[in-house]
C-alpha atoms as a PDB file:
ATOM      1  CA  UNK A   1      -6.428 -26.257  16.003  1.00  0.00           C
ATOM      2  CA  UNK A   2      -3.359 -25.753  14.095  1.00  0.00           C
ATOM      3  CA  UNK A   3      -1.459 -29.037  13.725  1.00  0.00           C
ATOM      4  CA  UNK A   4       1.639 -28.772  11.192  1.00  0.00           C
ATOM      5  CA  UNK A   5       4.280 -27.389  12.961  1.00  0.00           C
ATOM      6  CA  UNK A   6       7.286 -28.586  11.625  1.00  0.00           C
ATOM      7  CA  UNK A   7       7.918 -29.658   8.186  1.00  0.00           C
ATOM      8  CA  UNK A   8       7.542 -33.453   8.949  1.00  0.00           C
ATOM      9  CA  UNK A   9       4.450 -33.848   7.184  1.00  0.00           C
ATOM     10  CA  UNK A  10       5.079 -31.812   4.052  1.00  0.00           C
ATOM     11  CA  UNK A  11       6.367 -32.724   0.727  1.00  0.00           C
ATOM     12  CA  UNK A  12       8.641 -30.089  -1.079  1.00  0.00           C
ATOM     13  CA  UNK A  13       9.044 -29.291  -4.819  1.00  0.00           C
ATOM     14  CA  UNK A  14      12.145 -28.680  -6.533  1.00  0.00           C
ATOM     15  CA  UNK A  15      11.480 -25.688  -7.886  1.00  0.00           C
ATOM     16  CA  UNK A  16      14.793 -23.580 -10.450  1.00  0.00           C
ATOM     17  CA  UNK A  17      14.992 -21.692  -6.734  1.00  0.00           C
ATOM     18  CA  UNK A  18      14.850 -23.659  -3.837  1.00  0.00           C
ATOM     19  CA  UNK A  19      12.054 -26.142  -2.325  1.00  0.00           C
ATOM     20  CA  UNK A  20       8.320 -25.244  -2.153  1.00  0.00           C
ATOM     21  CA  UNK A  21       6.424 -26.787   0.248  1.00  0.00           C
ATOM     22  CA  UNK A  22       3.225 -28.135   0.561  1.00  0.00           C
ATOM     23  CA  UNK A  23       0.962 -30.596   2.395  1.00  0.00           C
ATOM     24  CA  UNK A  24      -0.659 -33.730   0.346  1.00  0.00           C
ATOM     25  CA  UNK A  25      -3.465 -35.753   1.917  1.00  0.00           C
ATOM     26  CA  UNK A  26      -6.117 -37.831   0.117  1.00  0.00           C
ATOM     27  CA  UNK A  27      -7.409 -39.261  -3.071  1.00  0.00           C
ATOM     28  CA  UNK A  28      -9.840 -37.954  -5.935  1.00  0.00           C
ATOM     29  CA  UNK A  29     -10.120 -34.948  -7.757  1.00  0.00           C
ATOM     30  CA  UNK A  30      -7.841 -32.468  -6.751  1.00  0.00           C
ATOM     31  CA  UNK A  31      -8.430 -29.430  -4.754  1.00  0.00           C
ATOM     32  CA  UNK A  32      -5.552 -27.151  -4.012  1.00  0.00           C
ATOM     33  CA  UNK A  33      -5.754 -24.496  -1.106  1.00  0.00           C
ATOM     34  CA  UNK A  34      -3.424 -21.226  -1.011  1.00  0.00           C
ATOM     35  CA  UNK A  35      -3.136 -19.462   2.235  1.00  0.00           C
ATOM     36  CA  UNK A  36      -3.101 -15.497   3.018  1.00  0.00           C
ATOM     37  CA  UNK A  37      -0.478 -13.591   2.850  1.00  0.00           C
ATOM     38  CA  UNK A  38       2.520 -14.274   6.188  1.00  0.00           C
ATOM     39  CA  UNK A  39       0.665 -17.512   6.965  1.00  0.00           C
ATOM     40  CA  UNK A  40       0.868 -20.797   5.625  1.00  0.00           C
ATOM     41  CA  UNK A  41      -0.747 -24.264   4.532  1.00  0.00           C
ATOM     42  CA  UNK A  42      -2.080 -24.288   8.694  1.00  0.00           C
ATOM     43  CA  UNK A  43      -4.347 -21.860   8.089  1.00  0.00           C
ATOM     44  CA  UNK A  44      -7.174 -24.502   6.467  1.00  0.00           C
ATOM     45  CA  UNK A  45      -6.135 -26.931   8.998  1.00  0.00           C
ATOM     46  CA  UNK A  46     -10.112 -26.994   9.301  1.00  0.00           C
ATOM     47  CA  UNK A  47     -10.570 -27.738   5.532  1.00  0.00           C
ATOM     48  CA  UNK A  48      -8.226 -30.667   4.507  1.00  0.00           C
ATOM     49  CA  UNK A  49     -10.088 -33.449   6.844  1.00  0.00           C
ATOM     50  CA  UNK A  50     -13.393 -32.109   5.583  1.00  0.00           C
ATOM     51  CA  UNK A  51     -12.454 -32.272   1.686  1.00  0.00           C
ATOM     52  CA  UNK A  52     -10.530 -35.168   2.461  1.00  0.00           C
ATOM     53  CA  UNK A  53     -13.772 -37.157   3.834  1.00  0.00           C
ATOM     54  CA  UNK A  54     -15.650 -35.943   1.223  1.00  0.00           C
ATOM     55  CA  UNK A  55     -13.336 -38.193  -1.597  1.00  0.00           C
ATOM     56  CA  UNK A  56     -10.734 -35.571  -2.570  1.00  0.00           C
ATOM     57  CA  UNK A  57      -7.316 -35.152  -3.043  1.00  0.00           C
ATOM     58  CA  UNK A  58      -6.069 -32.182  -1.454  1.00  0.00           C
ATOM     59  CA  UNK A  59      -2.922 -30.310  -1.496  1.00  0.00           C
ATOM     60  CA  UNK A  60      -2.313 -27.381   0.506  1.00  0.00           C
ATOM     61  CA  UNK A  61       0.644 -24.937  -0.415  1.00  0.00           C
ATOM     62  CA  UNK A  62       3.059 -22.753   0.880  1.00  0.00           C
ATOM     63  CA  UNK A  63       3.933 -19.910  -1.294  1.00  0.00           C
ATOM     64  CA  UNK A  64       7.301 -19.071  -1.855  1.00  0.00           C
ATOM     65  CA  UNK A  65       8.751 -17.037   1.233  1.00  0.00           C
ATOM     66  CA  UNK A  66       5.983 -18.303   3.254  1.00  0.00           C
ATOM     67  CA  UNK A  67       5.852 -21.214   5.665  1.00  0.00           C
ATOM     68  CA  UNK A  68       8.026 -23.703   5.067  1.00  0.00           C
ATOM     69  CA  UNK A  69       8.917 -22.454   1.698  1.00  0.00           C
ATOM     70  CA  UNK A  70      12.181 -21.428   0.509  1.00  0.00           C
ATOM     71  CA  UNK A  71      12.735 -17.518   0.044  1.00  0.00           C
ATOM     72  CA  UNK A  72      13.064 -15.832  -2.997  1.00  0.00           C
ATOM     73  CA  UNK A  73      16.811 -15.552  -4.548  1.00  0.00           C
ATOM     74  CA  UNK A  74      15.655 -14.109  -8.001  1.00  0.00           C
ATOM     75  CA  UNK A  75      12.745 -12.949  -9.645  1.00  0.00           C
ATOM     76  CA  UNK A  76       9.177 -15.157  -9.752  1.00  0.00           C
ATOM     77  CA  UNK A  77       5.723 -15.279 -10.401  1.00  0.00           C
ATOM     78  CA  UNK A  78       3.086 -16.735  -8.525  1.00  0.00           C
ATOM     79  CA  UNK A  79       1.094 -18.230 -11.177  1.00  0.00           C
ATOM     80  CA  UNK A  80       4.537 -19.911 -12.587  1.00  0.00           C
ATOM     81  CA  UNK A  81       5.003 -21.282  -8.720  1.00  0.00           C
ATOM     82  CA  UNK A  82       1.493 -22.970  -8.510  1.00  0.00           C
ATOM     83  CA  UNK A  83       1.854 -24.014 -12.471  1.00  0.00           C
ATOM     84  CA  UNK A  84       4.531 -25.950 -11.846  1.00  0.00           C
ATOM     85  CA  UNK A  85       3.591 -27.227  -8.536  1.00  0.00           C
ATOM     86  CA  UNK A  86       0.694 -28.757 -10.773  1.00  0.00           C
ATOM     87  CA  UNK A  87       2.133 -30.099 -13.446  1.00  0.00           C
ATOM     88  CA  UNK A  88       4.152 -31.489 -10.545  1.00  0.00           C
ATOM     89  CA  UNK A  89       1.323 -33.000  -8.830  1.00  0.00           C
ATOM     90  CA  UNK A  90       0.271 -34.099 -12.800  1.00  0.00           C
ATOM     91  CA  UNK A  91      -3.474 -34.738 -11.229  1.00  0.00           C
ATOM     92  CA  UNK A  92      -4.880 -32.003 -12.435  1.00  0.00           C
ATOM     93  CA  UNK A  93      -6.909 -29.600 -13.630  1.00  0.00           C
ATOM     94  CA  UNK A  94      -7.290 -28.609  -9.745  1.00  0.00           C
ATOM     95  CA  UNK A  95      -9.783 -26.657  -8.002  1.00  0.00           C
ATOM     96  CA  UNK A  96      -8.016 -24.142  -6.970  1.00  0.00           C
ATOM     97  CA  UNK A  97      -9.320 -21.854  -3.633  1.00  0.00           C
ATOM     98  CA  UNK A  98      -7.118 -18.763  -2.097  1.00  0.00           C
ATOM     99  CA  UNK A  99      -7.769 -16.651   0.798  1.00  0.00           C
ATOM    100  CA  UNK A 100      -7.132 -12.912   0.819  1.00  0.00           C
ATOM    101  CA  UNK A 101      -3.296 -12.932  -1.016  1.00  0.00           C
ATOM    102  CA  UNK A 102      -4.353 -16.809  -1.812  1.00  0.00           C
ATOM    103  CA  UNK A 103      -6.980 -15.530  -3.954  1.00  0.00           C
ATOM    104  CA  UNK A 104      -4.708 -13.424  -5.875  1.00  0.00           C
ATOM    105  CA  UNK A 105      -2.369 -16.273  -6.424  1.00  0.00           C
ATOM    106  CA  UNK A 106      -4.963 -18.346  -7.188  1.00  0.00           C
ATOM    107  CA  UNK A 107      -6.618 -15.779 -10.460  1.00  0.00           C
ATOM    108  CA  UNK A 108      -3.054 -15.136 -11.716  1.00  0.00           C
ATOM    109  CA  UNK A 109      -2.736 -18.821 -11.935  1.00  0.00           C
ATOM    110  CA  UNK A 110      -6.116 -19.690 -14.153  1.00  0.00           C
ATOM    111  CA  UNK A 111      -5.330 -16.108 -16.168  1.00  0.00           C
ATOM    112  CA  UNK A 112      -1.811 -17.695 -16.769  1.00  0.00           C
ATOM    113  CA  UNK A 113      -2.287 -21.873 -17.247  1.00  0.00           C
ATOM    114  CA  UNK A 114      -6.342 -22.057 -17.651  1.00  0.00           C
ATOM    115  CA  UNK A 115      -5.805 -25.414 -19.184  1.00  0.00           C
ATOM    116  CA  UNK A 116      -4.404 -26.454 -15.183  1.00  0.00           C
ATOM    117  CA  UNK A 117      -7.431 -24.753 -13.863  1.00  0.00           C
ATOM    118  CA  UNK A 118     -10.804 -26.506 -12.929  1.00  0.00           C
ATOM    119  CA  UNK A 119     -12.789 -23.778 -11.144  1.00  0.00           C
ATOM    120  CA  UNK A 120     -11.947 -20.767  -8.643  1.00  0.00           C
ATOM    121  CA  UNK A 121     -12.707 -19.806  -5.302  1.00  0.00           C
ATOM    122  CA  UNK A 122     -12.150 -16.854  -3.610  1.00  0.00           C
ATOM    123  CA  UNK A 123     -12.168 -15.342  -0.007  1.00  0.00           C
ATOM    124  CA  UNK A 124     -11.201 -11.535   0.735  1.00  0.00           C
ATOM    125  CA  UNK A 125      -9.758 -10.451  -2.440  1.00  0.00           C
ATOM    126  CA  UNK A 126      -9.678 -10.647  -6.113  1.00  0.00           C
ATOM    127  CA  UNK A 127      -7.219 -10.411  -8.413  1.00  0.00           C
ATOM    128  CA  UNK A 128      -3.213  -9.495  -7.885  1.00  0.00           C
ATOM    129  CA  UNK A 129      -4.131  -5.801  -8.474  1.00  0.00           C
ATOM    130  CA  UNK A 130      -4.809  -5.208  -4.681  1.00  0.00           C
ATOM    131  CA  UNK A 131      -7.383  -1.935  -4.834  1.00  0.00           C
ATOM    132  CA  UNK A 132      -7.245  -0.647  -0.973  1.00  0.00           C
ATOM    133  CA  UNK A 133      -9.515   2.299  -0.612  1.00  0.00           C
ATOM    134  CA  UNK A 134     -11.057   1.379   2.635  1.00  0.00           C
ATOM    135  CA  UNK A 135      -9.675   3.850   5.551  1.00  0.00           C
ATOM    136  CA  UNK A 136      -9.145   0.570   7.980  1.00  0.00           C
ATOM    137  CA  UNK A 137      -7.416  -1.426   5.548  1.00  0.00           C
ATOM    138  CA  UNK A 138      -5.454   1.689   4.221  1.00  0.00           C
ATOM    139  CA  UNK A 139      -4.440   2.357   8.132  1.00  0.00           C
ATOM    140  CA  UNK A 140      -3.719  -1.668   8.991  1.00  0.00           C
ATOM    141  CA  UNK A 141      -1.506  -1.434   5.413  1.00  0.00           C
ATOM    142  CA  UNK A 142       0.344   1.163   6.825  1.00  0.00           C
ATOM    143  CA  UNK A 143       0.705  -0.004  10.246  1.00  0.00           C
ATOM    144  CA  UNK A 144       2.271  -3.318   9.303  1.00  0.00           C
ATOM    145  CA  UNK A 145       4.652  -2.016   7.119  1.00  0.00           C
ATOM    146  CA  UNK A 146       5.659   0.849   9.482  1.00  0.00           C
ATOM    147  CA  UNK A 147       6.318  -2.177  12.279  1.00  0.00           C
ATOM    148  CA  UNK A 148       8.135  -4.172  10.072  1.00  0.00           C
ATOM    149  CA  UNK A 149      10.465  -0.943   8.889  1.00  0.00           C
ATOM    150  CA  UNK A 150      11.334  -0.538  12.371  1.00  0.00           C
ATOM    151  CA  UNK A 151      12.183  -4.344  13.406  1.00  0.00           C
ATOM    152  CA  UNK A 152       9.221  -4.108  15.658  1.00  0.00           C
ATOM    153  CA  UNK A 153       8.748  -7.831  15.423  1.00  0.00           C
ATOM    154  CA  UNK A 154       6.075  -8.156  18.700  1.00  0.00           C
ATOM    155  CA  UNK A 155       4.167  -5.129  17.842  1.00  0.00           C
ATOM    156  CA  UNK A 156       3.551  -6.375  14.038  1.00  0.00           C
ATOM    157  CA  UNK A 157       2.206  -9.760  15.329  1.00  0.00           C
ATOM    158  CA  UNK A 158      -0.231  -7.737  17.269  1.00  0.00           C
ATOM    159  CA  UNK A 159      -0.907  -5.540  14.397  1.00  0.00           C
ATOM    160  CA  UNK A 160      -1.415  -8.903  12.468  1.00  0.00           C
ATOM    161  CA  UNK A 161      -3.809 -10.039  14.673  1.00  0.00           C
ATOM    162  CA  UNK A 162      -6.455  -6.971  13.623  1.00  0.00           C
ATOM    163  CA  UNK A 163      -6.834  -8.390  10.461  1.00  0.00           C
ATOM    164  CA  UNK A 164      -8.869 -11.294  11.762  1.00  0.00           C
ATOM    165  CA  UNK A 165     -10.885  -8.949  13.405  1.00  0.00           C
ATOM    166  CA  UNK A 166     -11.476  -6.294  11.155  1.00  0.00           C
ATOM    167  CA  UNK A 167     -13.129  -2.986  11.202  1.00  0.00           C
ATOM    168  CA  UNK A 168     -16.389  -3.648  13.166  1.00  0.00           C
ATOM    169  CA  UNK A 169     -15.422  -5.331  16.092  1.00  0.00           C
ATOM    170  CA  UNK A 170     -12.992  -5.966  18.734  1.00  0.00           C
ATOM    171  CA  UNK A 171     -10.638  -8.955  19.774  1.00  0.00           C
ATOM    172  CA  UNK A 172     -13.360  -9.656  22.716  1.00  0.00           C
ATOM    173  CA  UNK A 173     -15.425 -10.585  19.755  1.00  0.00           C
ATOM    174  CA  UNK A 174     -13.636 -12.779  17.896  1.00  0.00           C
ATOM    175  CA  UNK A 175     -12.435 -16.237  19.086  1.00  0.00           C
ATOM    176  CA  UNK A 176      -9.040 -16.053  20.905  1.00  0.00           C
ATOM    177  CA  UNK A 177      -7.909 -19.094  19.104  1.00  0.00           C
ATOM    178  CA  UNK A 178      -7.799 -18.039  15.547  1.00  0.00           C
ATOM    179  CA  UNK A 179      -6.541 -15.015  16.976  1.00  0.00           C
ATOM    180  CA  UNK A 180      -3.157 -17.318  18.086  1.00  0.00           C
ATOM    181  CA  UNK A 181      -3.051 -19.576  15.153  1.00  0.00           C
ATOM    182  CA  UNK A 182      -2.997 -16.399  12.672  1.00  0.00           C
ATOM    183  CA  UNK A 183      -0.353 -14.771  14.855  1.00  0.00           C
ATOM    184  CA  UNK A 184       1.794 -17.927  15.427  1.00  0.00           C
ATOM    185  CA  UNK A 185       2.088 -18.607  11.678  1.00  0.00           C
ATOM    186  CA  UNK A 186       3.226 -15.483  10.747  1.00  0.00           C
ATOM    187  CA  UNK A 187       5.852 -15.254  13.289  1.00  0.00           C
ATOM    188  CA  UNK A 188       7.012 -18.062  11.926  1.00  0.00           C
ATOM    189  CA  UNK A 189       6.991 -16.602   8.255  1.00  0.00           C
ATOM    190  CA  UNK A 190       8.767 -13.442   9.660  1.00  0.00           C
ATOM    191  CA  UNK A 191      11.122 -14.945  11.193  1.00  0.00           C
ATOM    192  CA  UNK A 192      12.437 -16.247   7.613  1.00  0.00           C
ATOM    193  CA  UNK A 193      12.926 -13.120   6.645  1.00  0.00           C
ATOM    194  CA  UNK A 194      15.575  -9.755   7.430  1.00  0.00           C
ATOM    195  CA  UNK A 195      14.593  -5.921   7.064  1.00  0.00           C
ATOM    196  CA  UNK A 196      15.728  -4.408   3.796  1.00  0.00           C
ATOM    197  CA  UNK A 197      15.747  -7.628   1.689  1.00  0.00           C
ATOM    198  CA  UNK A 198      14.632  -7.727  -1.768  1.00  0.00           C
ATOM    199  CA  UNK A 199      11.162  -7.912  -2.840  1.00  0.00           C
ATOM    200  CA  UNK A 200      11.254 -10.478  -5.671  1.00  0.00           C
ATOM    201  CA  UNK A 201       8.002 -10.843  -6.450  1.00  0.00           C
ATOM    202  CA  UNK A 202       7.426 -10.003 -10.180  1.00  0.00           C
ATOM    203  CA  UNK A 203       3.573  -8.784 -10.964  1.00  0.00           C
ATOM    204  CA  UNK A 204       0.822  -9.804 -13.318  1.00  0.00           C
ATOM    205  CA  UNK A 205       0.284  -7.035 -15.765  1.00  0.00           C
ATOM    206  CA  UNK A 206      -2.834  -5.869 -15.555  1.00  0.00           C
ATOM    207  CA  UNK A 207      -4.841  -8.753 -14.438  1.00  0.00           C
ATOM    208  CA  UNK A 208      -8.022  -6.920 -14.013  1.00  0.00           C
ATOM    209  CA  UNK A 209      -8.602  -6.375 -17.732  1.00  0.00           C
ATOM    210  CA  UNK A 210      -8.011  -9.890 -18.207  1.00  0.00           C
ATOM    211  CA  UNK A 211     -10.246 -11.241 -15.612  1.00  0.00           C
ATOM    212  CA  UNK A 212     -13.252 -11.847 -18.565  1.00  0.00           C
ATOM    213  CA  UNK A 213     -10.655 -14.761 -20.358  1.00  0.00           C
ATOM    214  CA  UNK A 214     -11.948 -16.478 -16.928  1.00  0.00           C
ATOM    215  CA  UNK A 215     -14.127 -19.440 -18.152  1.00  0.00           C
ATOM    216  CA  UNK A 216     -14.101 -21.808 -15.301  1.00  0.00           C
ATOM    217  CA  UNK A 217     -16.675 -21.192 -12.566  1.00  0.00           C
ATOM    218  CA  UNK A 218     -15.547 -18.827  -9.735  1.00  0.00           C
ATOM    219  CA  UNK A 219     -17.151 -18.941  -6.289  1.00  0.00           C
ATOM    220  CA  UNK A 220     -16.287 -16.009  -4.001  1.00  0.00           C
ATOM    221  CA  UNK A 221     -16.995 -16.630   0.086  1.00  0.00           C
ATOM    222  CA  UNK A 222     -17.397 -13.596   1.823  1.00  0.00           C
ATOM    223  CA  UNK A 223     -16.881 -12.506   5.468  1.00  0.00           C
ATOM    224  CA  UNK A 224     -19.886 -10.225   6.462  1.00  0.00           C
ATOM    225  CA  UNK A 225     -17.735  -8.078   8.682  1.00  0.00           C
ATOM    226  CA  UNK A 226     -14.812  -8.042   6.247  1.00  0.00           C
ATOM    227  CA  UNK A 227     -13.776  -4.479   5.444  1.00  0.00           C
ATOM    228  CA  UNK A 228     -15.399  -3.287   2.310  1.00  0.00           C
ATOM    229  CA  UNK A 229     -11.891  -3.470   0.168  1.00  0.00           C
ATOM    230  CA  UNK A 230     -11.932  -7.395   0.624  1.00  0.00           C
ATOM    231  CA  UNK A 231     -15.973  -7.875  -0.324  1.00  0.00           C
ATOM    232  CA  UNK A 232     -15.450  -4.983  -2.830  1.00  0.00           C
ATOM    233  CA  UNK A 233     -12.412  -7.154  -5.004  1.00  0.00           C
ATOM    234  CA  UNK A 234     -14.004 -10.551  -4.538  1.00  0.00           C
ATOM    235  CA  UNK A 235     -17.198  -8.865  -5.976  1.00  0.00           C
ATOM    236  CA  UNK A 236     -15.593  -7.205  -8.909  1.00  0.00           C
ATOM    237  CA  UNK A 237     -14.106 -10.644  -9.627  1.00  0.00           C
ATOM    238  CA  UNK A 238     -17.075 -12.551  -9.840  1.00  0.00           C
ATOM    239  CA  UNK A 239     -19.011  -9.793 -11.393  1.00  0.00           C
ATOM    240  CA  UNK A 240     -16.199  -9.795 -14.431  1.00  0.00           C
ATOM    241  CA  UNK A 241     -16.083 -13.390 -15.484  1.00  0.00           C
ATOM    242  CA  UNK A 242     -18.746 -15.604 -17.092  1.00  0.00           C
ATOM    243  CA  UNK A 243     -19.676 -18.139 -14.693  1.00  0.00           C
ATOM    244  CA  UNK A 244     -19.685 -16.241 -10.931  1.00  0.00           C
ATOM    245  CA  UNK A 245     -21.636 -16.157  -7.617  1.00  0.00           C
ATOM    246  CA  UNK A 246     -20.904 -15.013  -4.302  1.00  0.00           C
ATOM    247  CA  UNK A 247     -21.966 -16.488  -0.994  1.00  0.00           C
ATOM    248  CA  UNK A 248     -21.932 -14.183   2.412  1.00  0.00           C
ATOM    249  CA  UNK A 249     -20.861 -15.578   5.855  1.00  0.00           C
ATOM    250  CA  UNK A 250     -22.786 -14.295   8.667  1.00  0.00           C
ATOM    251  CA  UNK A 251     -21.172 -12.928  11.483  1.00  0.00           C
ATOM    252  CA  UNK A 252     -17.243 -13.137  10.102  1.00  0.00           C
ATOM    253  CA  UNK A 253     -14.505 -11.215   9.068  1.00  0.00           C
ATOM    254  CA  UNK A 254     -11.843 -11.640   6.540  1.00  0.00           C
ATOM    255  CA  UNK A 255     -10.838 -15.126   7.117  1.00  0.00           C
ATOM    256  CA  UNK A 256     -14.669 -17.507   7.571  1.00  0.00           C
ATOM    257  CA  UNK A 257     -13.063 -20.117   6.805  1.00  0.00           C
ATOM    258  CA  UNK A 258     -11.199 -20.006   9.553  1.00  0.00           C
ATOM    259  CA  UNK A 259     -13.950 -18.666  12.150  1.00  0.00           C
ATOM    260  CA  UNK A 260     -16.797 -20.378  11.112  1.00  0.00           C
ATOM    261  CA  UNK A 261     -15.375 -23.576   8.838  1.00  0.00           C
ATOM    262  CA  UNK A 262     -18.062 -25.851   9.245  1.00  0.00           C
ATOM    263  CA  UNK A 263     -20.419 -23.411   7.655  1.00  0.00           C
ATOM    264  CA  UNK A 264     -17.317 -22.182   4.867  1.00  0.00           C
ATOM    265  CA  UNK A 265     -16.586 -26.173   4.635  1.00  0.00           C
ATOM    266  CA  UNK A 266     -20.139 -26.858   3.604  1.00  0.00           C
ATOM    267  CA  UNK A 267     -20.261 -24.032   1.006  1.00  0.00           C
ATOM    268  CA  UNK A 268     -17.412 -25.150  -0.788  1.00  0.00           C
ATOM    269  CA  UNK A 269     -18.238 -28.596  -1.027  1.00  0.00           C
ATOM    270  CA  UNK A 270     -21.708 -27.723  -2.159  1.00  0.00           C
ATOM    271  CA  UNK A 271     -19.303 -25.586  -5.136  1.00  0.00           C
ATOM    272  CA  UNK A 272     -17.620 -28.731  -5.473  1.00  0.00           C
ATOM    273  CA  UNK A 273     -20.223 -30.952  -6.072  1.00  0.00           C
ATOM    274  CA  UNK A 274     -21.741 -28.702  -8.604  1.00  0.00           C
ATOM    275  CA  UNK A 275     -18.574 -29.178 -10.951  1.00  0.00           C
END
C-alpha cells in the first residue's frame, strides 16, 4: 500500500533550481531507488522496509518534475540531479536501481559520475535512448501524449493505468491495487504541471555507445509479460557492459516490483549481497 502522501516524511535538496525531494530511511550501505516516469518515490513503497531490514540505508528519490519535486525552470540533466543528490547524501558509492524512466536515470548517472556508482539495476528499460519499436508501446506512447495535448486529464490516468498491464492481458488480470497506486501518483505528478510548458530536460548524447565504459555490475529484473521494447532495452544493456545478468519475473508486466515484490525484493537483495 502506498503510504507517503504528503511531503511530511521527505527530506528535500537544495538543488541551483528549486528543492528535490526524496525519502531517507535506514543505516548501511546505501541503496538509492528511482521511480518510473509520472510517479514517484511511492512506487517501491514495497522495497524500502525490505532493504531497510536487511541493514541498508536507503534513499528513495523524486526526480525533478516528479512527486514532490520542484519543476524544471531551466535546463538539467538527470545524471547531474542524482550526482549531486549523492554527493549530498556523501554515503556513497550507492547502489543505484531505476524502473522503466528510473533505469534511464539511473545509466546516465554511472556513464556520467562512475566514481558515485556501486552497481546497477534495471527494470523495463535501458539506457536514456528510449528505442520503442513495439506496436503496443508505440500506440500507449501515442495515446498518452494525445490525452495530455488535449487536457484530457481523466482519460490519461486511465491510459496510464495500461502500462501496468501491458500487452498480454487485461485489467481483470492484474491486481486492482497497483492499478490505483500507479494512477494516484501520477495524478498527482500531473497535476504539477500545465499544457504547453517547456520540456527542460537536456539529453545524454549518445549513451548507447557508451554503455561498455560500464564497469560496475548491472542486474536487469524483467517482467515476463512486459512488452518486448522494455525486455528488449534492459537486455541490450546488460548484454553491452562487462559484468551483466538478467533475471525474469514470472507472471508480471512492466513494473514486478511492484506486482510481485516479495519475489523482486528477494532478487535484489540476493544482487546485493553478491557486491
Amino acid at each position: 500500500m502506498t503510504t507517503a502522501t504528503t511531503a511530511s516524511d521527505l527530506s528535500f535538496f537544495a538543488s541551483s533550481d528549486g528543492e528535490l525531494a526524496y525519502r531517507d530511511a535506514g543505516a548501511g550501505d546505501l541503496v538509492v531507488l528511482v521511480h518510473p516516469g509520472w510517479v514517484d518515490h511511492r512506487f517501491f513503497d514495497d522495497q524500502i522496509p525490505a532493504l531497510v531490514s536487511a541493514g541498508h540505508r536507503v534513499v528513495a528519490a523524486d526526480v525533478r518534475g516528479f512527486g514532490f519535486s520542484a519543476n524544471p525552470s531551466k535546463p538539467f540533466r538527470w545524471a547531474d540531479d542524482l550526482g549531486d543528490l549523492l554527493r549530498h547524501l556523501d554515503a556513497g558509492p550507492a547502489v543505484l536501481v531505476g524502473s522503466c524512466m528510473g533505469a534511464a536515470v539511473v545509466t546516465d548517472t554511472v556513464l556520467e559520475y562512475p566514481e558515485l556508482v556501486r552497481a546497477v539495476v534495471v527494470s523495463g528499460a535501458g539506457t536514456s535512448a528510449f528505442e520503442y519499436s513495439d506496436p503496443w508501446t508505440v500506440e500507449r506512447a501515442a495515446e498518452s501524449a494525445r490525452m495530455l495535448g488535449e487536457g484530457d486529464v481523466a482519460g490519461w490516468g486511465e491510459a496510464f493505468a495500461k502500462n501496468v498491464v501491458g500487452p498480454h492481458r487485461t485489467l481483470d488480470d492484474v491486481d486492482p491495487d497497483a492499478v490505483r497506486r500507479m494512477r494516484e501518483m501520477a495524478l498527482h505528478t500531473v497535476s504539477k504541471h500545465t499544457l504547453g510548458e517547456t520540456n527542460w530536460l537536456v539529453p545524454l548524447d549518445d549513451p548507447w555507445s557508451r554503455v561498455p565504459q560500464i564497469e560496475v555490475p548491472v542486474l536487469a529484473v524483467h517482467g515476463e509479460l512486459d512488452a518486448a521494447d522494455g525486455i528488449d532495452m534492459a537486455e541490450r544493456l546488460v548484454g553491452g557492459v562487462r559484468n551483466g545478468r538478467s533475471v525474469t519475473i514470472d507472471d508480471t508486466g512492466h513494473f514486478p516490483s511492484l506486482e510481485k515484490p516479495e519475489e523482486f525484493n528477494r532478487i535484489l537483495l540476493d544482487f546485493l549481497r553478491t557486491l
